[in-house]
Protein backbone atom coordinates (compact mmCIF):
# COMPACT_ATOMS: atom_id res chain seq x y z
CA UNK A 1 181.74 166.97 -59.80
CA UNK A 2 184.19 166.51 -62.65
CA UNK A 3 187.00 169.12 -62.51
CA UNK A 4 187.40 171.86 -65.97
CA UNK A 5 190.41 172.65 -68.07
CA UNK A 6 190.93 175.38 -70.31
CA UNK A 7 193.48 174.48 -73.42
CA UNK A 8 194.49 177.30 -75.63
CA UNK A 9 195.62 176.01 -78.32
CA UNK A 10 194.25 173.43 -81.07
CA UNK A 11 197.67 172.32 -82.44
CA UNK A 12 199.03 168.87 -81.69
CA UNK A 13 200.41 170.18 -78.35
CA UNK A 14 196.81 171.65 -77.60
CA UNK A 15 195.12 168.48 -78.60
CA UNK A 16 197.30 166.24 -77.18
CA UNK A 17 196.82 167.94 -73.65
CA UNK A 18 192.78 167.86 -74.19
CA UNK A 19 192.57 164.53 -75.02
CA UNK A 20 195.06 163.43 -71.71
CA UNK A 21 192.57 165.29 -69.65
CA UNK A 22 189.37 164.39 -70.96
CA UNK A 23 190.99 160.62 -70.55
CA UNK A 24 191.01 161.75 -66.59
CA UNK A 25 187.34 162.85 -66.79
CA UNK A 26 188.23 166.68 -67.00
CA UNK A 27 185.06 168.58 -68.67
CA UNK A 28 187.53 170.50 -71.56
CA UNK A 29 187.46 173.09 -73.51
CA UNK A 30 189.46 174.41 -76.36
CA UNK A 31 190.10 178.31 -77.54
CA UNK A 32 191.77 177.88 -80.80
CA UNK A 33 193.04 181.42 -82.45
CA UNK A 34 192.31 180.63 -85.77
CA UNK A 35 189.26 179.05 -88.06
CA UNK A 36 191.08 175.57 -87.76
CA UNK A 37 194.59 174.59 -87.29
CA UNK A 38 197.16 176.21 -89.43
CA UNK A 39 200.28 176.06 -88.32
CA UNK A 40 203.20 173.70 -87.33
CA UNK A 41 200.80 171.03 -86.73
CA UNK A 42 199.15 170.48 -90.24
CA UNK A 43 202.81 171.27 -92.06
CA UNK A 44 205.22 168.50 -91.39
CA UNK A 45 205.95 165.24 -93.03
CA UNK A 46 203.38 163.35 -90.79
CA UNK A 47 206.03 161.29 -89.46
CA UNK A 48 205.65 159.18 -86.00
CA UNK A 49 209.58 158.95 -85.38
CA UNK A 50 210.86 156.89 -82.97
CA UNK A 51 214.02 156.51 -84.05
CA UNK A 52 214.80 160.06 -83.75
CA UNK A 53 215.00 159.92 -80.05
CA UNK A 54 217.30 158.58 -77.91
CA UNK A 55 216.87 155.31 -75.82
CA UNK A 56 215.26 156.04 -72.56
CA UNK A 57 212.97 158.58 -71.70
CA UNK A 58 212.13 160.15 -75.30
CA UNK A 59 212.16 156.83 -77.01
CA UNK A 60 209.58 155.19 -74.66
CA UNK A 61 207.43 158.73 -74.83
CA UNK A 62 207.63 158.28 -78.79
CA UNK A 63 206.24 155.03 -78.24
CA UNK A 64 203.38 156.12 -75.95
CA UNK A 65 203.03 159.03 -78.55
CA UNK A 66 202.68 156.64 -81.19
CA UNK A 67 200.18 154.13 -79.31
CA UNK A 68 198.15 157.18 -78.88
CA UNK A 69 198.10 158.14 -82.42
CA UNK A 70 197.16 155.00 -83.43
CA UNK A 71 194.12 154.48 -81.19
CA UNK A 72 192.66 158.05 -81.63
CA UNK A 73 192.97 157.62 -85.57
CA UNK A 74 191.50 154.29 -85.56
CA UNK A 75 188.37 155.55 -83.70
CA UNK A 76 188.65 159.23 -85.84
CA UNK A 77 188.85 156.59 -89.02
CA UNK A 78 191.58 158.74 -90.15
CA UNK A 79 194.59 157.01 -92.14
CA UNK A 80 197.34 155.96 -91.35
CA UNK A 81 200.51 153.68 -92.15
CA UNK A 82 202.95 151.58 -90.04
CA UNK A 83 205.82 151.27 -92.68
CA UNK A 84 208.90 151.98 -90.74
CA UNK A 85 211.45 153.68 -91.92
CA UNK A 86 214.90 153.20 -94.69
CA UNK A 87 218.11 154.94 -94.18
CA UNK A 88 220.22 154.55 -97.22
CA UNK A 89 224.14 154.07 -96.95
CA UNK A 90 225.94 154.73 -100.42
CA UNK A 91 229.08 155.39 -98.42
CA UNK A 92 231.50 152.80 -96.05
CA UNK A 93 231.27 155.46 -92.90
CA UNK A 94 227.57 156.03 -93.90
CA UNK A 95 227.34 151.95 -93.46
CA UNK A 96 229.38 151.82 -90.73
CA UNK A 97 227.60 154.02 -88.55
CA UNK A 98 224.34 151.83 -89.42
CA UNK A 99 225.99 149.21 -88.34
CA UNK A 100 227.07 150.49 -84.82
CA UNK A 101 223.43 152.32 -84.13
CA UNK A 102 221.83 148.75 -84.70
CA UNK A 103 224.59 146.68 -82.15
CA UNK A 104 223.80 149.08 -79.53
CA UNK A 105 220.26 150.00 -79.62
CA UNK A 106 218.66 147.21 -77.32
CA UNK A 107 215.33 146.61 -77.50
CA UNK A 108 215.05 148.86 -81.13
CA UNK A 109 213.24 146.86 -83.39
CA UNK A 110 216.32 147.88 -85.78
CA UNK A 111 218.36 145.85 -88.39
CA UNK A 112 221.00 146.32 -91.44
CA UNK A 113 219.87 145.49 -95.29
CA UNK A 114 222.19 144.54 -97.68
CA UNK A 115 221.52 146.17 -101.26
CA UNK A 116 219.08 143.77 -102.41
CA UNK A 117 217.40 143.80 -99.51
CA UNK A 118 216.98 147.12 -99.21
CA UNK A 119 215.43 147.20 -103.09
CA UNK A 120 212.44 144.67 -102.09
CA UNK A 121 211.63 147.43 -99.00
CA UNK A 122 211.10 150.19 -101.69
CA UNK A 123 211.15 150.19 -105.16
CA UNK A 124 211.21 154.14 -104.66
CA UNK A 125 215.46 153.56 -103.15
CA UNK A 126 218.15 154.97 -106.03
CA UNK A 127 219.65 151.28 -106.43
CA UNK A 128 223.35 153.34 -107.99
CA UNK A 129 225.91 152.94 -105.56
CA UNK A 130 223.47 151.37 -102.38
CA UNK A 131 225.80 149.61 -100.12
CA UNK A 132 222.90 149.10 -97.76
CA UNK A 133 220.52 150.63 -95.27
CA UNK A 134 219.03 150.79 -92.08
CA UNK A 135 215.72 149.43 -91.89
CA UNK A 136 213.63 150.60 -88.32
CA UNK A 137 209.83 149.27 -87.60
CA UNK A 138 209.34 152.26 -85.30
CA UNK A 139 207.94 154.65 -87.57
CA UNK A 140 203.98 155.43 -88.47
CA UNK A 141 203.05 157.62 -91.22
CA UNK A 142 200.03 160.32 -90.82
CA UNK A 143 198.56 162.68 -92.85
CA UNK A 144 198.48 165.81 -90.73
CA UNK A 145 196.21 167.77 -92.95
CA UNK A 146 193.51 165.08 -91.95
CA UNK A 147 194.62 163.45 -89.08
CA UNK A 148 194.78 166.75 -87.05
CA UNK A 149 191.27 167.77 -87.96
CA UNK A 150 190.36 164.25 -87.50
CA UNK A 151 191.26 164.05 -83.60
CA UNK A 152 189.47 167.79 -83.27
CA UNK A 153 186.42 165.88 -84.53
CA UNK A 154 187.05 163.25 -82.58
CA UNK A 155 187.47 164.77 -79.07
CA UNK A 156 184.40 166.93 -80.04
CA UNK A 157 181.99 164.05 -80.86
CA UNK A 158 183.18 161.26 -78.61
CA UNK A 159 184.70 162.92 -75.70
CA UNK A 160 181.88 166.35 -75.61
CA UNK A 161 185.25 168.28 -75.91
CA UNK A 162 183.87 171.94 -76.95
CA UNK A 163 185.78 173.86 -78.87
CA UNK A 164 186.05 177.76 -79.98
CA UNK A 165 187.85 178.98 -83.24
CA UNK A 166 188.71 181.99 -84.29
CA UNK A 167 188.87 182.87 -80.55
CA UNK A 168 192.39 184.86 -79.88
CA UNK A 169 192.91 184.38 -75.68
CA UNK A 170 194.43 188.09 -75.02
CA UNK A 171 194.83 187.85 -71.00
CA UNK A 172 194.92 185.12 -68.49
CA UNK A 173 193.95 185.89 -65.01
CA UNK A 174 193.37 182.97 -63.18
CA UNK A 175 191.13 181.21 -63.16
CA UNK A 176 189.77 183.55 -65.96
CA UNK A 177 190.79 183.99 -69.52
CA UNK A 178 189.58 186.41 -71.56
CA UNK A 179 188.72 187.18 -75.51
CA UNK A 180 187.80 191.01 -75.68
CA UNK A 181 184.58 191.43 -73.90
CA UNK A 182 184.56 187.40 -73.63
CA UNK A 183 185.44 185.62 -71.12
CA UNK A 184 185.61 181.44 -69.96
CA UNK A 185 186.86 180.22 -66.71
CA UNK A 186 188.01 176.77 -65.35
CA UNK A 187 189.76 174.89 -62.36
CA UNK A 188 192.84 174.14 -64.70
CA UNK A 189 194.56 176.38 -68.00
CA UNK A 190 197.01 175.06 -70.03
CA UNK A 191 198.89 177.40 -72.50
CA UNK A 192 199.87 174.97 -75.72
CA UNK A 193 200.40 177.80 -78.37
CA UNK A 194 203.29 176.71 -80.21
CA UNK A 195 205.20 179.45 -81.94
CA UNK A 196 202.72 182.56 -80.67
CA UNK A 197 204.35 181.91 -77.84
CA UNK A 198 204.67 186.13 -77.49
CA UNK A 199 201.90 186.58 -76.44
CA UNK A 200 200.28 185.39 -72.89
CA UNK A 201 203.04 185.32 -69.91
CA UNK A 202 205.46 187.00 -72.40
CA UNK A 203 207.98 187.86 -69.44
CA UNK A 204 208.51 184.44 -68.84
CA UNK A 205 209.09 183.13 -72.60
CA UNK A 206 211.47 186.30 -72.51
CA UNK A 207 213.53 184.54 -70.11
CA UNK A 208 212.71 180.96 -71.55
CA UNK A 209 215.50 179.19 -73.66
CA UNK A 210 213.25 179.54 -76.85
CA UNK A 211 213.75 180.25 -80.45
CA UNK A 212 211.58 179.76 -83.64
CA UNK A 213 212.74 177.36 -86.61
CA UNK A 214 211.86 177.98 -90.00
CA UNK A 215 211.30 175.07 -92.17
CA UNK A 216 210.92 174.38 -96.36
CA UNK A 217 208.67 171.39 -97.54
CA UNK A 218 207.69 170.24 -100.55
CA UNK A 219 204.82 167.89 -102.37
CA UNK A 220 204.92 165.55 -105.43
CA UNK A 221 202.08 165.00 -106.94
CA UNK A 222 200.28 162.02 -106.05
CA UNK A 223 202.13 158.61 -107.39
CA UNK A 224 200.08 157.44 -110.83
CA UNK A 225 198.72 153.67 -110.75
CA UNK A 226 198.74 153.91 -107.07
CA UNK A 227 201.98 153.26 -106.60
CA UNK A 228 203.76 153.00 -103.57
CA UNK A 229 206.78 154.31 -101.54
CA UNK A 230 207.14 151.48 -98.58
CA UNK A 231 208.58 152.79 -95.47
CA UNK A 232 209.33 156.57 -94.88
CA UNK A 233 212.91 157.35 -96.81
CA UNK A 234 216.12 158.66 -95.72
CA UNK A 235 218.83 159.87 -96.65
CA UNK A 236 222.64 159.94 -94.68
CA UNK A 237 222.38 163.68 -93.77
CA UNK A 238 219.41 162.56 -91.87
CA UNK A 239 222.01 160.53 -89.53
CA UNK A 240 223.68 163.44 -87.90
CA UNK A 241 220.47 165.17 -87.62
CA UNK A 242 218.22 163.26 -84.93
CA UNK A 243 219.74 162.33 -81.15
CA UNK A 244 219.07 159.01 -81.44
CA UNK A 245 221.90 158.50 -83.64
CA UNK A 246 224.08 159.44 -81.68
CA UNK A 247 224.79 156.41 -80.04
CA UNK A 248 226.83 155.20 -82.92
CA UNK A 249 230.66 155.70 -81.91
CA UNK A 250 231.74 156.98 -85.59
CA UNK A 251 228.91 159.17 -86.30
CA UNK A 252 231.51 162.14 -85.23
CA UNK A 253 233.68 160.93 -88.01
CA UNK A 254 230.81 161.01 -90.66
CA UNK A 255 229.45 164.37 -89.67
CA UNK A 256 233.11 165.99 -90.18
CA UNK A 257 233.11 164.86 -93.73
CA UNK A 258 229.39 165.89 -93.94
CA UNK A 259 230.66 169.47 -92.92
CA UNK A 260 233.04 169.42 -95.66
CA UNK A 261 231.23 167.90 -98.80
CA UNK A 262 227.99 169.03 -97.94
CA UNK A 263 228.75 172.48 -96.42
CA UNK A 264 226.13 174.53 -97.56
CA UNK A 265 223.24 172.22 -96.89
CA UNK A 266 224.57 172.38 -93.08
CA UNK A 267 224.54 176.29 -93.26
CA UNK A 268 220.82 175.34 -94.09
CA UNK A 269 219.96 172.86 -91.81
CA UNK A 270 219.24 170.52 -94.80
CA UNK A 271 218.62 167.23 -94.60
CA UNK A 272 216.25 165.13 -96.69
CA UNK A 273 213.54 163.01 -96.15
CA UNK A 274 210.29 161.67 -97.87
CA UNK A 275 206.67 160.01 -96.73
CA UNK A 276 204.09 158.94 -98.61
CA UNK A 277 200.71 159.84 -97.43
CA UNK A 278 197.57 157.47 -98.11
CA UNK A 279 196.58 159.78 -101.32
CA UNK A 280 199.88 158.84 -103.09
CA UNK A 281 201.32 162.31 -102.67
CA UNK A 282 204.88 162.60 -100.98
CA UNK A 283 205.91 164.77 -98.70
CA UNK A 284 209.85 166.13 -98.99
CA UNK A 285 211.93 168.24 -97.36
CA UNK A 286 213.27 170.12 -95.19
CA UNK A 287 215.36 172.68 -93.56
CA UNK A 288 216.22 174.81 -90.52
CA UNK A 289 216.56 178.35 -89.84
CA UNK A 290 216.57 179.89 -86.78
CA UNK A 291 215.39 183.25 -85.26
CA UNK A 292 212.53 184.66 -84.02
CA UNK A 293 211.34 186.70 -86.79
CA UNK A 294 211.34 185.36 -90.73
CA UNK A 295 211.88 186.70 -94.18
CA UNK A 296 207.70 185.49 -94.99
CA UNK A 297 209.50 184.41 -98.80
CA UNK A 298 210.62 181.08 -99.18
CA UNK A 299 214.34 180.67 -101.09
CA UNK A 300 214.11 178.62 -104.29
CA UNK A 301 217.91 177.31 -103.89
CA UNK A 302 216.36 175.16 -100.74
CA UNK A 303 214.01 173.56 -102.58
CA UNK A 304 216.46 172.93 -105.00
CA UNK A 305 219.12 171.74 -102.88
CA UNK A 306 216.42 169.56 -100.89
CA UNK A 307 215.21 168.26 -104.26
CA UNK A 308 219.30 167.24 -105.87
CA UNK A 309 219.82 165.60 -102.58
CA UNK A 310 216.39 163.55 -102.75
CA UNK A 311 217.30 162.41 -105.77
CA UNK A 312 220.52 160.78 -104.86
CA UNK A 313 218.96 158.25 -102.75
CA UNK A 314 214.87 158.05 -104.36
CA UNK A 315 213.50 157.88 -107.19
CA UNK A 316 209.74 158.15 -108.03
CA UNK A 317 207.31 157.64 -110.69
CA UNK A 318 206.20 161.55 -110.97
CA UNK A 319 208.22 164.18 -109.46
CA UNK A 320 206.58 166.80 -110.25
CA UNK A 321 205.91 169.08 -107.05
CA UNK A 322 202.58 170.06 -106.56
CA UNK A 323 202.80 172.44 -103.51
CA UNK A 324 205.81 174.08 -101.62
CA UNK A 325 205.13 175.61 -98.04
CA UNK A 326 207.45 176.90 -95.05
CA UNK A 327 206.19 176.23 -91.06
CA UNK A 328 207.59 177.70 -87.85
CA UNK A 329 207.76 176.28 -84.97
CA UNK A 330 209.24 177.15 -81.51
CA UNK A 331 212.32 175.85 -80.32
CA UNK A 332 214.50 175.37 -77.52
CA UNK A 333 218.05 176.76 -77.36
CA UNK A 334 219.12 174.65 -74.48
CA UNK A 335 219.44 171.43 -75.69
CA UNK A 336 216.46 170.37 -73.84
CA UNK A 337 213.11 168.73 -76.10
CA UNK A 338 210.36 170.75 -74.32
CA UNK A 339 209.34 173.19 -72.00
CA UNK A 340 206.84 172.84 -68.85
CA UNK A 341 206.66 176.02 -66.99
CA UNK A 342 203.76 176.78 -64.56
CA UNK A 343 204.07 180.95 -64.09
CA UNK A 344 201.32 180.76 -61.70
CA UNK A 345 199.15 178.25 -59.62
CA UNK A 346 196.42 176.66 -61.91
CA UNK A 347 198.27 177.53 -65.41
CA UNK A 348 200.92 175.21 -67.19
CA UNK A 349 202.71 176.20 -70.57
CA UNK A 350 203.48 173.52 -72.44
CA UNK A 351 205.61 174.32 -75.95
CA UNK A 352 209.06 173.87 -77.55
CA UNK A 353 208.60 170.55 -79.03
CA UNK A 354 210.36 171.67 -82.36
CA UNK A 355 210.28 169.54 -84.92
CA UNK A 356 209.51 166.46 -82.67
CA UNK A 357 205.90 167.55 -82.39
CA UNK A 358 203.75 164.84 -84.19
CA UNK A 359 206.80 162.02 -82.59
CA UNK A 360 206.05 162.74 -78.86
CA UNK A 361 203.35 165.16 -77.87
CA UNK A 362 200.63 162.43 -77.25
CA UNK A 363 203.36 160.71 -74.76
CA UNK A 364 204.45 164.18 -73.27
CA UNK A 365 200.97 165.47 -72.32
CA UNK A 366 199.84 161.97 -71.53
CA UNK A 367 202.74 162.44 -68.75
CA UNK A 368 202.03 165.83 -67.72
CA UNK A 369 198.58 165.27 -67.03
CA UNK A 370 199.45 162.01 -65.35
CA UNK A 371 201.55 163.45 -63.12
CA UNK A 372 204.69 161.36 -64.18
CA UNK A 373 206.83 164.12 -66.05
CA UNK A 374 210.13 164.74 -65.06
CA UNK A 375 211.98 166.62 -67.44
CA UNK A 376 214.34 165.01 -70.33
């Protein structure tokens, strides 16, 4: 008889863990809060990043992630797009740490673009003052909006996975959880509920090196005449913000002048990217606040200052935004990239992905659930 599993949760995290055990021949189900998912999950760029993550460990889980991704949206028939990824360099130390991430990233399907170069990748890349860029094949584009109701769909209707929504889990006693006067049991719970994370065990997320992370995004419109983007777009700020740059030697050098020129977008967290998603519309942003309760408002001077930076490395045929949003997500304070705590024997908490959700929670559950996890 095939064991049962209990996932609260239907965010990437949550589905990510259901479809690693239904892989194992678990009999799953899924207790999802809300009418569908809402939060972290279906407000990001979309962005499968490899090249955010170190070499190692997080890299080859971003690659699992993404091999994941791709097979579950190919069967969902969801879109997506392998495009890779630009990083612009309009300044020598912006170039030169390009340079030194490429010699020593191994196996990194990585290499530098002169100017021109650069240009034929994306007719979207401000050509004023390009020196070059970093071009990566890593990255995978999704549209979370779709793709994350597409894998609920999915799991439901290939894999029998049954899910519950609008179904807030209150209590956990094991091997019960309950809902009210409603209750569901299994052999196996996991806990995957990203920035509630208050609320079940809430002694142990007390003690837990976690914090929440505000972020603001915006949308353009979709592109007119179909027209098209390329790779995923970056610009330098975007160099001192992910680990897996810094393996380039200089990169200390470029963030100091960072901190002085661009000051108040650090306060902020700022630093600005831009996908394209398979309806034309790009996706822009963001920043980074942290604490664990928000002002609910959204400040107009980030968008702005997200908006003057975009425009000093892209360019697009319509910029007019047609949709601005914040997410939360959870966090951890440690320096670590997630958080795997089991408060009691048959329940495991899985959360504090941050914004590295969509890169590596396929690969992390896959490992979990496995059995091959050792902590990052």
């Amino acid at each position: 008889m095939s064991k049962s599993a209990i996932v609260i949760g239907a965010g990437i995290v949550g589905l990510a863990t259901a479809r690693a055990l239904v892989s194992r021949g678990y009999q799953v189900t899924v207790i999802e809060r809300s009418s569908k998912a809402v939060g972290a999950s279906i407000r990001n760029f979309g962005m499968v990043w490899p090249i955010g993550q170190p070499e190692g460990t997080l890299y080859n889980r971003a690659l699992k992630a993404k091999s994941i991704w791709k097979e579950t949206l190919t069967e969902a028939k969801c879109w997506f797009f392998e495009g890779g990824s630009l990083h612009m360099a309009y300044k020598n130390d912006e170039l030169q740490a390009i340079k030194e991430f490429v010699e020593v990233s191994g196996y990194r399907p990585v290499k530098v673009l002169n100017a021109a170069e650069t240009l034929e990748m994306s007719p979207a890349v401000n050509g004023n003052g390009l020196l070059g860029s970093l071009y990566s094949a890593d990255e995978m584009i999704v549209d979370p909006r779709e793709a994350i109701a597409g894998v609920a769909r999915y799991l439901q209707e290939k894999w029998s996975v049954t899910f519950y929504w609008d179904t807030v889990i209150s209590q956990i006693n094991y091997p019960n959880v309950s809902s009210g006067s409603k209750s569901w049991s299994a052999d196996e719970i996991f806990v995957c509920s990203g920035q509630d994370f208050e609320t079940l065990y809430p002694a142990e997320f007390a003690a837990a090196p976690l914090t929440k992370c505000k972020l603001q995004m915006l949308r353009l419109e979709a592109q007119p005449n179909d027209w098209k983007i390329g790779p995923a777009l970056c610009g330098g700020l975007s160099l001192i913000h992910y680990d897996g740059f810094k393996a380039a030697p200089s990169l200390a050098g470029l963030k100091a002048r960072y901190q002085e020129e661009y000051s108040e977008y650090l306060k902020w967290g700022i630093h600005v990217m831009a996908s394209q998603n398979g309806l034309g519309e790009i996706t822009v942003g963001d920043s980074h606040e942290y604490a664990l309760t928000f002002d609910p408002f959204d400040r107009e001077f980030i968008n702005k200052m997200i908006l003057d930076y975009l425009g000093t490395f892209a360019q697009f045929k319509s910029p007019k935004v047609s949709q601005t949003w914040n997410g939360i997500y959870p966090k951890m304070t440690n320096g670590k990239t997630e958080i795997v705590l089991k408060p009691e024997q048959g329940v495991t908490i899985i959360n504090g992905l941050g914004g590295a959700g969509m890169s590596l929670s396929f690969g992390l559950c896959d490992e979990v659930i496995g059995g091959t996890y050792s902590e990052s």
